[in-house]
Protein backbone atom coordinates (compact mmCIF):
# COMPACT_ATOMS: atom_id res chain seq x y z
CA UNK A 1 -76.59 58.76 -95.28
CA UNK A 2 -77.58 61.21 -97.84
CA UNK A 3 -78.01 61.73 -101.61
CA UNK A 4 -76.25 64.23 -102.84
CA UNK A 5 -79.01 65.00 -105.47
CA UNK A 6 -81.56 65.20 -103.24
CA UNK A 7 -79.75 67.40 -100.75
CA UNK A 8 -78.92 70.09 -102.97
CA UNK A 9 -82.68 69.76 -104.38
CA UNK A 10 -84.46 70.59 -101.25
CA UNK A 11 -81.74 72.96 -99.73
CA UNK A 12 -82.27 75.36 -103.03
CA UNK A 13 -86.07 74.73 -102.63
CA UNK A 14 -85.58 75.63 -98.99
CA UNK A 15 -83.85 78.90 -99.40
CA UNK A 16 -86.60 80.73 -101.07
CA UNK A 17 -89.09 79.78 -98.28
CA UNK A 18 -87.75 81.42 -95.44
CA UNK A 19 -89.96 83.89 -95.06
CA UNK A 20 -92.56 81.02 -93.47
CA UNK A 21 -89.85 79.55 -91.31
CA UNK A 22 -91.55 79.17 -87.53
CA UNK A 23 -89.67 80.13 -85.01
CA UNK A 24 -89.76 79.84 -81.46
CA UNK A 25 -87.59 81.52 -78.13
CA UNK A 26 -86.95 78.64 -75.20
CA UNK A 27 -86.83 80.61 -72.36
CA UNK A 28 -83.45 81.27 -70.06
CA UNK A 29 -83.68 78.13 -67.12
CA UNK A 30 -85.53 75.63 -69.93
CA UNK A 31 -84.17 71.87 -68.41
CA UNK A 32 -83.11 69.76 -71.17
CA UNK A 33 -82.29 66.28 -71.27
CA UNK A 34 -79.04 64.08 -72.78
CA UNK A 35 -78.65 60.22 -72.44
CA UNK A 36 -75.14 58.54 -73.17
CA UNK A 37 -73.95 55.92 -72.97
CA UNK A 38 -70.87 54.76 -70.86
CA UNK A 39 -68.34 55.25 -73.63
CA UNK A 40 -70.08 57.70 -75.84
CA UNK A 41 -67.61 58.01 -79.07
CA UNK A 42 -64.66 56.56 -76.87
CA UNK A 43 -65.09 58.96 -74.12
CA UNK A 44 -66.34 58.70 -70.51
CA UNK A 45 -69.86 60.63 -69.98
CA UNK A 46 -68.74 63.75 -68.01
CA UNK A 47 -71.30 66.56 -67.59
CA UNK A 48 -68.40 68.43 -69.95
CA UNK A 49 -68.90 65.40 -72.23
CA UNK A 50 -72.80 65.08 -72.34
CA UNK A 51 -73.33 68.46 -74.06
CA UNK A 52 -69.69 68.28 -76.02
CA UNK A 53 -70.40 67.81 -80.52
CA UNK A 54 -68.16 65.03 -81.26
CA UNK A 55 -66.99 65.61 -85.21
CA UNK A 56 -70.71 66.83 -85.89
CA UNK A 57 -69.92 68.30 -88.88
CA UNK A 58 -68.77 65.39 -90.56
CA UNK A 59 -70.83 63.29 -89.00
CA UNK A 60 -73.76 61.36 -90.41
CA UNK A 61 -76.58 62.03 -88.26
CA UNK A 62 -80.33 62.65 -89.15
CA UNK A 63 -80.31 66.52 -88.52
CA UNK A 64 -76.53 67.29 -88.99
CA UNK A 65 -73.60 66.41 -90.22
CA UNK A 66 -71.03 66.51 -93.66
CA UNK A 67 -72.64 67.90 -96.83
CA UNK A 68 -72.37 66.83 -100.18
CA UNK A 69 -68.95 65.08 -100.96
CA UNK A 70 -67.86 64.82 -97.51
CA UNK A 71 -67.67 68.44 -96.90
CA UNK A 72 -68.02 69.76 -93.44
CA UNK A 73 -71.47 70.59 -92.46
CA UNK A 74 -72.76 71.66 -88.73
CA UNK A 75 -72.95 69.59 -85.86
CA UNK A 76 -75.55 69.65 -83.04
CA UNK A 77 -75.87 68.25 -79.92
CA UNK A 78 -78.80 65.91 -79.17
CA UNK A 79 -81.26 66.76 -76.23
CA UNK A 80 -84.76 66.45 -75.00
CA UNK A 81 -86.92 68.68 -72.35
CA UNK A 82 -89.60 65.49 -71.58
CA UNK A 83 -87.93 61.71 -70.39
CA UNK A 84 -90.62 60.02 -72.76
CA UNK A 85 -88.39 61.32 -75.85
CA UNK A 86 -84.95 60.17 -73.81
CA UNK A 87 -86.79 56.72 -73.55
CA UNK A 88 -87.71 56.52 -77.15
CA UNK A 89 -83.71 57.00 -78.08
CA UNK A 90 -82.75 54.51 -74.99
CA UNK A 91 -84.79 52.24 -76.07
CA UNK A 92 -84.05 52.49 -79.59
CA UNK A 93 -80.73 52.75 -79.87
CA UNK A 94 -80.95 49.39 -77.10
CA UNK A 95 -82.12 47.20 -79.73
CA UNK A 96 -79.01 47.86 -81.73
CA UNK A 97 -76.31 47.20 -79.03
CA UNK A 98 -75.06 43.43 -79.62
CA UNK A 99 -73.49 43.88 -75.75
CA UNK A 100 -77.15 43.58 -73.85
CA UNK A 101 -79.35 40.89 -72.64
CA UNK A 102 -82.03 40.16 -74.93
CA UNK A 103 -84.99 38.87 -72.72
CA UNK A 104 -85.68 35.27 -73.91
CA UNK A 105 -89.62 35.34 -72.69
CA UNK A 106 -90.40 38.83 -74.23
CA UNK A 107 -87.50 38.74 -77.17
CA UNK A 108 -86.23 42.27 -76.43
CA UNK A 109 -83.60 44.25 -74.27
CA UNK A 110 -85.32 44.67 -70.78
CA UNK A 111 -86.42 48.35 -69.59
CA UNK A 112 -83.42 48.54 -67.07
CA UNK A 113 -80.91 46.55 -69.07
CA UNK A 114 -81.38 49.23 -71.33
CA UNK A 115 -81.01 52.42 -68.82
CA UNK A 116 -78.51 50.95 -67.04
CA UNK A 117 -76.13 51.01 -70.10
CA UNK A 118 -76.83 54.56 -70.38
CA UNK A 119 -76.04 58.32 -67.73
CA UNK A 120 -78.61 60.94 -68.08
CA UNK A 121 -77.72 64.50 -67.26
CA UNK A 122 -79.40 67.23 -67.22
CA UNK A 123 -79.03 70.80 -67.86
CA UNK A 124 -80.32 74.18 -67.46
CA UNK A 125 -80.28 77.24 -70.11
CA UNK A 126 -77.67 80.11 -69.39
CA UNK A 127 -79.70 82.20 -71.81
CA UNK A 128 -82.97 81.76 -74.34
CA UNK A 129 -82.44 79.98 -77.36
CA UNK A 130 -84.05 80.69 -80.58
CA UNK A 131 -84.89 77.13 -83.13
CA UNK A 132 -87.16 76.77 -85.58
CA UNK A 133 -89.90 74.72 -84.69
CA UNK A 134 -90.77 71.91 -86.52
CA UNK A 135 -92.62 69.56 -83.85
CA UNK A 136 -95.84 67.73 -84.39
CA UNK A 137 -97.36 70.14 -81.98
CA UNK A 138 -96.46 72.86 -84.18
CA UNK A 139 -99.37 74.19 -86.42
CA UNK A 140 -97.00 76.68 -88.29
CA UNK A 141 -94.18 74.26 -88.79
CA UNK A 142 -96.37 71.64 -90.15
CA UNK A 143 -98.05 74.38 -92.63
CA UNK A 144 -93.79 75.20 -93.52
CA UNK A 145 -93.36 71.45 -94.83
CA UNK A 146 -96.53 71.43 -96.07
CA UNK A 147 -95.53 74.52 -98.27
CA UNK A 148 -92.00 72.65 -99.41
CA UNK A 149 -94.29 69.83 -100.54
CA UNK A 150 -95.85 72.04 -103.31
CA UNK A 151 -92.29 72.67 -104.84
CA UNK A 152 -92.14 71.49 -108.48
CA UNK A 153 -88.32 69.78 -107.75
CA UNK A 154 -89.41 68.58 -104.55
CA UNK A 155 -92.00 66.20 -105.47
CA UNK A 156 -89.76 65.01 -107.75
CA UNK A 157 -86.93 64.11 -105.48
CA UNK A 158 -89.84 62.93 -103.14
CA UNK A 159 -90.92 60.81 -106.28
CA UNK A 160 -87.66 59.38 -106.69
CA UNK A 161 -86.85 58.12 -103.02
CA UNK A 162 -90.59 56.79 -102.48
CA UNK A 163 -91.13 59.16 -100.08
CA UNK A 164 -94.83 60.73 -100.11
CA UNK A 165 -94.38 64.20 -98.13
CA UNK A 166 -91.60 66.23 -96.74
CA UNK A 167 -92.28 65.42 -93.21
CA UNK A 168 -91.90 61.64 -93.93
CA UNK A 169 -88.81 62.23 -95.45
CA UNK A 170 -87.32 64.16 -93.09
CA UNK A 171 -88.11 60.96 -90.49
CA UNK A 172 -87.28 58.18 -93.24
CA UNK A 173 -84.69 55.46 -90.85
CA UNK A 174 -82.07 55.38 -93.50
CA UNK A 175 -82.15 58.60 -96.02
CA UNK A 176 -80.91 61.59 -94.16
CA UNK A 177 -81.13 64.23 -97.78
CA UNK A 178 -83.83 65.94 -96.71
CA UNK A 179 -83.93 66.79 -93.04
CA UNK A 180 -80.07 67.39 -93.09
CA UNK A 181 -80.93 69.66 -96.15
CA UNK A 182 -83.27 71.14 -94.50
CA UNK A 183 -81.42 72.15 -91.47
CA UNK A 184 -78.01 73.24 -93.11
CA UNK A 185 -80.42 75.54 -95.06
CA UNK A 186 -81.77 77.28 -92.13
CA UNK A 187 -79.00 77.30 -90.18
CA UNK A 188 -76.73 78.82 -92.69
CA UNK A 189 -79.23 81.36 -94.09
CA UNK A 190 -80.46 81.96 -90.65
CA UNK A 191 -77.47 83.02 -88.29
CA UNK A 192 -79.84 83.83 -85.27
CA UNK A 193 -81.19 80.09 -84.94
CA UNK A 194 -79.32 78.00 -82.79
CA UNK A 195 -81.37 74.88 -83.03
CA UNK A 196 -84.35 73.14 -84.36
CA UNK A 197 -87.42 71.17 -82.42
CA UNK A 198 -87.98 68.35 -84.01
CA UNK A 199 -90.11 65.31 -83.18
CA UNK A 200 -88.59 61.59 -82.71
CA UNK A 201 -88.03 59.62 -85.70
CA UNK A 202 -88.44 56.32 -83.21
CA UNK A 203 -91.96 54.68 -84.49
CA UNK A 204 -91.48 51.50 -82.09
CA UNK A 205 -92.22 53.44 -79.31
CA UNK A 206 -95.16 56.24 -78.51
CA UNK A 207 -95.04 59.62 -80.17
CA UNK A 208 -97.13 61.59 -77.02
CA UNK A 209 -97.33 65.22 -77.94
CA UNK A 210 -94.78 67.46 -77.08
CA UNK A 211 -93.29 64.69 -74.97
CA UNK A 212 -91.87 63.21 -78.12
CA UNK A 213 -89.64 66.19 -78.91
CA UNK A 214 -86.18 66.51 -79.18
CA UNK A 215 -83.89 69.15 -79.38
CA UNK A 216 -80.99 69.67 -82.19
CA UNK A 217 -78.91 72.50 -80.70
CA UNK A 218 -75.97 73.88 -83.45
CA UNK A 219 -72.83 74.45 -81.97
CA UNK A 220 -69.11 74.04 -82.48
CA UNK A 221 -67.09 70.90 -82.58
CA UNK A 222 -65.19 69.23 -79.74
CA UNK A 223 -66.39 71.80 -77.45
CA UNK A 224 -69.16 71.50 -74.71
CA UNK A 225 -71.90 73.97 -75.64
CA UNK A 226 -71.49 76.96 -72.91
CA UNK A 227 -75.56 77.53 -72.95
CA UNK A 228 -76.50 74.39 -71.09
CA UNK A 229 -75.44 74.47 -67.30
CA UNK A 230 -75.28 71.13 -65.54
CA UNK A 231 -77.70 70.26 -63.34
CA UNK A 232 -77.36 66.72 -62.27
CA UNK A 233 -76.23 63.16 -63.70
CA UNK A 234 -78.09 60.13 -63.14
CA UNK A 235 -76.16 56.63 -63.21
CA UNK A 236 -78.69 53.83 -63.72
CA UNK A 237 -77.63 50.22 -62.43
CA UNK A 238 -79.16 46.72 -61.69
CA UNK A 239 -79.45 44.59 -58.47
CA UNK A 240 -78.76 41.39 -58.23
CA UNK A 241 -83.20 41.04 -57.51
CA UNK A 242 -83.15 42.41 -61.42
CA UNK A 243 -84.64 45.77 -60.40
CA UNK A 244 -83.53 49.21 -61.82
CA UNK A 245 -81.42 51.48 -59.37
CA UNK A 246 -80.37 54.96 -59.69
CA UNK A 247 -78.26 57.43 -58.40
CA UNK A 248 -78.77 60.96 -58.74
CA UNK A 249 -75.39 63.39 -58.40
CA UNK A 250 -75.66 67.27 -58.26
CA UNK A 251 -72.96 69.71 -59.20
């Protein structure tokens, strides 16, 4: 969800900062990763599917979705280049899903009741793709939210949602005004950045480096984004011995 105060503070305290905006060029052939699960918003995982923004832009999600009032925003497509990020969503997002096995000794879902509710694909860049980099491992993009901290009307909206920095803001669980803020900003005043790199918002599980980054790529709804090629698709499963299985397809 968002504030609609909020939002509008940081995106004008955004605009004016540009100039400082890190960016970064992912080579053509980077591998990226997308976990789903079986029925991912009502619709089978396909590799079509997997890299497909479902209603993005009026979505509520942490680095896209509607604007102020319900109006449009941009979508983006979720990915990661390292598994440990694709585990920390899993995993997450596992805890949350009434329909698994919550292990009575250890009072969580298991590691492969988790996967096995989930496909991973992967997928290969048809070209390079500019984002702004705003990952922990990212001196420059630290020093950028560092810089929007300083703002007079950003400390105040800070202030007023008990938040004590930009960067926790932008990874608070339930207040999506400043990171979605922050990315309509760049995205709109930006044309030439197609994504951002952003870090997991999970805390329950490990943060390790770059490892812990994921991928927000921009793109247009209902339509599967034509710079990722498929690669493969992994379906995860169980035996009846309670061990993990997987089975690795190629296109």
């Amino acid at each position: 969800m968002i504030n609609d105060g909020r939002y509008q503070t940081f995106y004008d305290a955004v605009r004016p900062a540009l100039g400082s905006v890190p960016l970064q060029r992912l080579p053509p052939g980077t591998i990226v990763v997308r976990s789903v699960t079986a029925s991912y918003k009502g619709v089978a995982p396909t590799r079509d599917s997997a890299r497909t923004i479902f209603g993005g832009s009026k979505a509520d999600f942490r680095w896209s979705g509607a604007r102020p009032l319900g109006r449009p925003g941009r979508g983006a497509l979720y990915v990661s280049r390292h598994l440990d990020a694709v585990a920390n969503e899993v995993f997450h997002y596992a805890g949350h899903n009434p329909s698994l096995p919550v292990n009575p000794v250890v009072g969580r879902v298991l590691a492969q009741d988790a996967l096995a509710a989930t496909r991973s694909f992967r997928f290969k860049s048809s070209t390079g793709i500019v984002v702004v980099d705003l990952s922990s491992a990212s001196s420059e993009g630290l020093a950028f939210l560092r810089q929007l901290d300083q703002n007079r009307a950003v400390k105040g909206a800070l202030a007023a949602a008990s938040h004590f920095s930009v960067l926790s803001a932008c990874n608070a669980p339930n207040d999506y005004s400043f990171s979605r803020a922050l990315s309509h900003a760049l995205s709109d005043e930006l044309p030439l950045v197609e994504g951002l790199k952003v870090v997991t918002a999970r805390d329950e599980w490990a943060k390790i480096g770059e490892t812990g980054e994921n991928l927000a790529l921009f793109g247009a709804d209902g339509v599967p984004l034509p710079s990722l090629v498929p690669l493969t698709e992994t379906i995860y499963g169980v035996d009846a011995g309670g061990r993990l299985t997987q089975t690795v397809n190629h296109f």
